[in-house]
Protein backbone atom coordinates (compact mmCIF):
# COMPACT_ATOMS: atom_id res chain seq x y z
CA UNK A 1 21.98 5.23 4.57
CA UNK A 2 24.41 3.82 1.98
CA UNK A 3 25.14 4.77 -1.49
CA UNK A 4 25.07 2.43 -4.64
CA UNK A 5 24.89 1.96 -8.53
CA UNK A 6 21.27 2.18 -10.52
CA UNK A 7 21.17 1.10 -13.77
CA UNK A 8 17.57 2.59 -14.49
CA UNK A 9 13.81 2.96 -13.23
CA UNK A 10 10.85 2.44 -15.66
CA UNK A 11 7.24 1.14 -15.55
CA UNK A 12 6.38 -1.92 -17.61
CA UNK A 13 4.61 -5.18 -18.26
CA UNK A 14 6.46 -8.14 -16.47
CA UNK A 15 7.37 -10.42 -19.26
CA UNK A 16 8.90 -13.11 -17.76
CA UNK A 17 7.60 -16.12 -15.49
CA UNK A 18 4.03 -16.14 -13.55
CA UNK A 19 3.21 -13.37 -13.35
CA UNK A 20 3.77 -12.07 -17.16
CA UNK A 21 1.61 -9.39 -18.17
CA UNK A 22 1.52 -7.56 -14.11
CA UNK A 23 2.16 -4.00 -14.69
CA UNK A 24 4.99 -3.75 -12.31
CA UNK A 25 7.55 -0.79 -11.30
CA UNK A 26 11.61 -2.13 -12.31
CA UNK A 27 14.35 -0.81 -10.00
CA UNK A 28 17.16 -2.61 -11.81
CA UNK A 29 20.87 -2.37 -10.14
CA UNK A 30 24.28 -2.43 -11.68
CA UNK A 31 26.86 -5.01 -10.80
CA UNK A 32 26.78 -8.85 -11.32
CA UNK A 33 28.91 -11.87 -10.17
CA UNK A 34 28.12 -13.73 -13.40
CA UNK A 35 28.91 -13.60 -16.94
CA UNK A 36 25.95 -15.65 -18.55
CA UNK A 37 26.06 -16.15 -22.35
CA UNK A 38 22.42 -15.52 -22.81
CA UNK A 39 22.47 -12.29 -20.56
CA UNK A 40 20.48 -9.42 -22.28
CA UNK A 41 21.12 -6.65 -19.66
CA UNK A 42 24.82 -6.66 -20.45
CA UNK A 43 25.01 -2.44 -19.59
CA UNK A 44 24.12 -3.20 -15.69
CA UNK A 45 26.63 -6.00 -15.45
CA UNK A 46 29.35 -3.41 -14.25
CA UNK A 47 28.90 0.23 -12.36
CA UNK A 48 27.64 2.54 -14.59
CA UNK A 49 28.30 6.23 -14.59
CA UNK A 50 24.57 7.45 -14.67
CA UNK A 51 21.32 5.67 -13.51
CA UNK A 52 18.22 5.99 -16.32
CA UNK A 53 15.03 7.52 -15.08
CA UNK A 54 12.31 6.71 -17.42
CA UNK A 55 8.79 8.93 -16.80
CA UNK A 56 5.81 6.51 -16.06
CA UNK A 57 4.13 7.44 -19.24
CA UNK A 58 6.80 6.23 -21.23
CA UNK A 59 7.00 9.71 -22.27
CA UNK A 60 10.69 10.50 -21.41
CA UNK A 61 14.02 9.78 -20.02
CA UNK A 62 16.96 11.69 -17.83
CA UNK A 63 19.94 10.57 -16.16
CA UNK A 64 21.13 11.07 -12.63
CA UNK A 65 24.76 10.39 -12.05
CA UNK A 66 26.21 7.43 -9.88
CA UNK A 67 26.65 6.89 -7.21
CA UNK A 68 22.77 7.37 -5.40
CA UNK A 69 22.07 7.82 -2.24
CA UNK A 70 19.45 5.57 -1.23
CA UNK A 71 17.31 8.03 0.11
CA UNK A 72 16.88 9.62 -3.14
CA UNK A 73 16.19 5.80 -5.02
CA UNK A 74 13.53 5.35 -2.99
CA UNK A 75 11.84 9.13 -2.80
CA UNK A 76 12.23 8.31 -6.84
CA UNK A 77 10.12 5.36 -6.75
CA UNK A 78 7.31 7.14 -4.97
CA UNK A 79 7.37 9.45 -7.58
CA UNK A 80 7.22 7.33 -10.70
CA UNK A 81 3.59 5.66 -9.35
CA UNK A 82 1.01 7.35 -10.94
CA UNK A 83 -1.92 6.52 -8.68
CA UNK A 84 -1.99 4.00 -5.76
CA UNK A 85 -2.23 0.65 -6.88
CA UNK A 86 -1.11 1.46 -10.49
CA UNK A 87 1.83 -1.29 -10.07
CA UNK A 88 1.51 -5.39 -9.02
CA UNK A 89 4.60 -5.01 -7.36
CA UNK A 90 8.37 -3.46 -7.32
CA UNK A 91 10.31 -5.64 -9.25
CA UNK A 92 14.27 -5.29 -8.05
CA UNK A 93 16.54 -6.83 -11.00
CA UNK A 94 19.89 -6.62 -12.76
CA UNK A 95 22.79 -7.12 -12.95
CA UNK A 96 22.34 -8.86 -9.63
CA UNK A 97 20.88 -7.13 -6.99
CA UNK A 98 22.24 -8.71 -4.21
CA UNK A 99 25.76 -7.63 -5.54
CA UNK A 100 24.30 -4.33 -3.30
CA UNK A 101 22.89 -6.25 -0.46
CA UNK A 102 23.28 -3.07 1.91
CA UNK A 103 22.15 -0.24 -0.69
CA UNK A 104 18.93 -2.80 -1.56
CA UNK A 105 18.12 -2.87 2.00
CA UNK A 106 17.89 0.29 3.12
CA UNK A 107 15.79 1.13 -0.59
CA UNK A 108 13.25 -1.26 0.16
CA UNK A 109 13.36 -0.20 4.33
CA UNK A 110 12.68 3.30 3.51
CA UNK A 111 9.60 2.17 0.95
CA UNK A 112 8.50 0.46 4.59
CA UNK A 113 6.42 -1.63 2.57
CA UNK A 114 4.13 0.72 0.18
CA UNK A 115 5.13 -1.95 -2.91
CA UNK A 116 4.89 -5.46 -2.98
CA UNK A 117 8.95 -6.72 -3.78
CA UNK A 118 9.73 -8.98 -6.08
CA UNK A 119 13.66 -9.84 -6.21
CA UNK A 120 15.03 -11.25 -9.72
CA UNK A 121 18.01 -13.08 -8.55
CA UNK A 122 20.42 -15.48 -10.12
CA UNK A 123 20.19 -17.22 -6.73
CA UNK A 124 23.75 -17.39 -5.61
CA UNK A 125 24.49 -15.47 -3.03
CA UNK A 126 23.13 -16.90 -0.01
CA UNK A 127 24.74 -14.94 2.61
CA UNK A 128 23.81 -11.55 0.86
CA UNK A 129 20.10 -12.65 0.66
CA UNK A 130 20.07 -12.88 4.51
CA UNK A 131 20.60 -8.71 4.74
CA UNK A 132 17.72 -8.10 2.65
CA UNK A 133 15.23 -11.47 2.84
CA UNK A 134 12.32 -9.68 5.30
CA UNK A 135 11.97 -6.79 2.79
CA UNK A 136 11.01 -9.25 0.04
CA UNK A 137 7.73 -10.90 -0.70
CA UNK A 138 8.39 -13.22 -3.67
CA UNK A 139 11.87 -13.93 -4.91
CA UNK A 140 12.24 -14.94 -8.51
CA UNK A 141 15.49 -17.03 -9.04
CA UNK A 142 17.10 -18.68 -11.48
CA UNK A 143 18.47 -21.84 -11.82
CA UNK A 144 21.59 -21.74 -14.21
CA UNK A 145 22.10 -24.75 -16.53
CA UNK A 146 25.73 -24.91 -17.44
CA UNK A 147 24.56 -26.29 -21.43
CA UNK A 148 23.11 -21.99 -21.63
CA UNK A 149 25.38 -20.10 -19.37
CA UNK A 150 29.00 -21.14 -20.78
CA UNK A 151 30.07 -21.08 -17.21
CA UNK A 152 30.50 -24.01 -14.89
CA UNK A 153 27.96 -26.07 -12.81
CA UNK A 154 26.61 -23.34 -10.12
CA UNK A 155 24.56 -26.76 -8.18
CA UNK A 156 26.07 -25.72 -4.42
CA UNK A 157 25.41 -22.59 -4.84
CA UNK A 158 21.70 -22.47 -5.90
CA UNK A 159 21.55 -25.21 -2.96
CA UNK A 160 22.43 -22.96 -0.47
CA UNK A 161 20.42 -19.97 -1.85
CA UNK A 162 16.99 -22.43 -2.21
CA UNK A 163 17.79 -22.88 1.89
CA UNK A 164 17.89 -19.41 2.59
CA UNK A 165 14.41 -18.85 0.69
CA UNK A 166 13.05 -21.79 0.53
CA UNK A 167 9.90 -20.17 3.02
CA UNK A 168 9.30 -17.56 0.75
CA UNK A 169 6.96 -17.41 -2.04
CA UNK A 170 9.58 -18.60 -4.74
CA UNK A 171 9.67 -18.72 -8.63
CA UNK A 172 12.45 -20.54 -10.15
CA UNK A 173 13.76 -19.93 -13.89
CA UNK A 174 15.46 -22.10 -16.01
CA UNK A 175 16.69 -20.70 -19.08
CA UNK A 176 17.38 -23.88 -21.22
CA UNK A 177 18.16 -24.21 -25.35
CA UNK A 178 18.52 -26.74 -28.23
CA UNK A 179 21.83 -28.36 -26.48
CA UNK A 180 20.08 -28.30 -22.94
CA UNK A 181 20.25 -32.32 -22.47
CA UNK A 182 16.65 -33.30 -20.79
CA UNK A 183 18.91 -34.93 -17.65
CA UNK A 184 19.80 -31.40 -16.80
CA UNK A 185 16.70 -30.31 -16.33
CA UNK A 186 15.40 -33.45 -14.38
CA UNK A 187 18.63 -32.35 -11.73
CA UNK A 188 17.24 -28.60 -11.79
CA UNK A 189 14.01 -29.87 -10.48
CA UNK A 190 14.91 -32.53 -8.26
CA UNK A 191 17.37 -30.20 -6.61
CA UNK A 192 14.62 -27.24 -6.35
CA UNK A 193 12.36 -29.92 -5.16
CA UNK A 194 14.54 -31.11 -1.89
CA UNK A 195 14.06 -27.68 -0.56
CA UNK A 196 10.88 -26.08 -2.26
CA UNK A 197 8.47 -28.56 -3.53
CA UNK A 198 5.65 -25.71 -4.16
CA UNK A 199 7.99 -23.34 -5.94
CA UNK A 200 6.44 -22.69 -9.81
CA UNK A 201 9.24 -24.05 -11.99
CA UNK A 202 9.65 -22.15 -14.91
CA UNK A 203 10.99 -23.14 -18.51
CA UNK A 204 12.61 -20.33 -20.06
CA UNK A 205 13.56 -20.95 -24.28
CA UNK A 206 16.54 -18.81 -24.52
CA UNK A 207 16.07 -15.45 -26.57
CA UNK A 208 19.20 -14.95 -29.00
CA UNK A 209 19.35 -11.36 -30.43
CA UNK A 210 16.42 -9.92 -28.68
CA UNK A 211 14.03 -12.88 -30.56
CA UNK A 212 12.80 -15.92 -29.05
CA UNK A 213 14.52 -18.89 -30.26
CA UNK A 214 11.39 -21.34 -31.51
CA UNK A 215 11.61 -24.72 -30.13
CA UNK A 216 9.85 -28.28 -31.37
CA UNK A 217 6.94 -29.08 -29.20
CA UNK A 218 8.47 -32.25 -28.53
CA UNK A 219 11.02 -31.17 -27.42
CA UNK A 220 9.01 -28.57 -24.57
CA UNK A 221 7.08 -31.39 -24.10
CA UNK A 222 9.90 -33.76 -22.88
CA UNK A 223 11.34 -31.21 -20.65
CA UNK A 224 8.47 -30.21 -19.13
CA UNK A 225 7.63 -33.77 -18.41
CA UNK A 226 11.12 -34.22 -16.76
CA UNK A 227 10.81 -32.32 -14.97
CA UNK A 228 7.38 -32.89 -13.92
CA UNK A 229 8.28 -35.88 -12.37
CA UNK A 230 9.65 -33.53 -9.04
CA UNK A 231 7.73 -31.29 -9.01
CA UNK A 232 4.05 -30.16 -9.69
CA UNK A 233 3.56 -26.63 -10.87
CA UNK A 234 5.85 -26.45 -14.18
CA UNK A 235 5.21 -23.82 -17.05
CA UNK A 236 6.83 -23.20 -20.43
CA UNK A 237 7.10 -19.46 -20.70
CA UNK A 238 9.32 -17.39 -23.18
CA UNK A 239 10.32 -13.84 -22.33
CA UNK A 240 6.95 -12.43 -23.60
CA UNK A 241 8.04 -8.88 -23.15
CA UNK A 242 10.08 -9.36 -26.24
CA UNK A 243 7.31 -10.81 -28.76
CA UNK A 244 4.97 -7.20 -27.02
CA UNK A 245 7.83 -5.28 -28.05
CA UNK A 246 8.16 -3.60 -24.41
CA UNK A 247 10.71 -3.38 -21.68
C-alpha cells in the first residue's frame, strides 16, 4: 500500500455536468500538472501539509497530516457514509488525481467496489489512467480550450486520453468564455467525436470569482449548435454548486 497527498473529504451535491444535483462523496487529491487560469481549487494544486476531513453532516472539520496511507483514505471513506446508499457515487477530483495514479489505485482497490467512482480528470495523462481505469465507472474529463486556460493547445494529449477511455461511460467538459471563438469548440467536439461519439458534451460558462459569468443566449446558442453538428448529446451547464451556495 502506498502513501499520498489528500487535499480533503466532504459530502455534497455534485454541481457540475450530468449528473448535477447527485449527492455524491468527494475524495479530492493534491497535485496537478496544469496551471489553468479559471482553476478554483488552487490549494490542491501542490502537496499540502494536512488533508481536510469534513463530518457528513456538514457539522465539522479536522485535519490529518500528509502524507496518508491509503489504507487509512479508504477506512475514512467508509466512515463518512451515513447509511448505505446515502451517496450516487465517489467522486475522485483535484488537483489531478491521476498525478497519484498508484495511491488512487490502491484507495479505490481497497473500497473493492462499495461506491460507484467517478474520476474528474483534466484528461491528460493517458499512461497514468491505464493503472487505475478498471476501478472507475464513469470518468468525467475535460477538454481544455486554450482561449480559458492561458496555456497552450493540449489537442494530442486529450487525443490520447479519449483512446484510453473512450469504452467507458465518459463526460466531457468544456469550460469556454466570452473570447472562446465558436471554431474552438466545433474542434473540441469533432475531436471527442472520432473516439467517443456517445460521450455527453458539456458546456461549461467559466465562473470568475466564485460567480458565474452570465452569457448572451445567442451566444450559448451558437456554441451549442457547433458543436452539435458532431455530436448528439450536448448540454449547457454552469457550475450550479456555486449559484446553491455549497461545495
Amino acid at each position: 500500500m502506498t502513501n499520498g497527498y489528500v487535499s480533503e473529504m466532504f459530502g455534497s451535491f455534485q454541481g457540475e455536468g450530468p449528473m448535477v444535483g447527485e449527492r455524491q462523496l468527494f475524495l479530492r487529491l493534491c497535485c496537478c500538472n496544469l496551471r489553468c487560469r479559471y482553476c478554483d481549487t488552487r490549494d490542491s494544486l501542490t502537496e499540502q501539509p494536512e488533508a481536510r476531513i469534513t463530518a457528513p453532516d456538514g457539522s465539522g472539520v479536522r485535519s490529518l497530516p500528509n502524507p496518508l496511507r491509503a489504507e487509512v483514505v479508504a477506512e475514512l471513506l467508509d466512515s463518512m457514509e451515513p447509511e448505505p446508499g446515502h451517496y450516487y457515487a465517489l467522486t475522485v477530483t483535484g488537483g489531478e488525481p491521476l498525478e497519484q495514479p498508484g495511491f488512487l489505485a490502491d484507495i479505490l482497490g481497497l473500497l473493492d467496489g462499495r461506491y460507484r467512482v467517478v474520476l474528474e480528470t483534466n484528461g491528460t495523462l493517458a499512461e497514468a489512467f491505464r493503472e487505475v481505469g478498471h476501478l472507475v465507472d464513469i470518468v468525467s474529463m475535460d477538454v481544455k480550450l486554450p482561449s480559458v486556460t492561458g496555456l497552450g493547445p493540449l489537442w494530442d494529449s486529450h487525443l490520447a486520453f479519449l483512446e484510453e477511455c473512450r469504452h467507458k461511460e465518459l463526460v466531457v467538459k468544456a469550460v469556454f468564455s466570452e473570447a472562446t471563438p465558436v471554431e474552438e469548440v466545433g474542434h473540441a467536439a469533432r475531436l471527442v467525436a472520432g473516439y467517443a461519439p456517445d460521450a455527453v458534451f458539456v458546456l461549461q460558462p467559466m465562473s470568475v470569482s466564485g460567480a458565474v459569468r452570465p452569457q448572451p443566449e445567442d451566444r450559448l446558442l451558437a456554441l451549442y449548435r457547433e458543436a452539435r453538428r458532431s455530436l448528439a448529446n450536448v448540454r449547457v451547464i454552469p457550475q450550479v454548486h456555486k449559484i446553491m451556495g455549497v461545495r
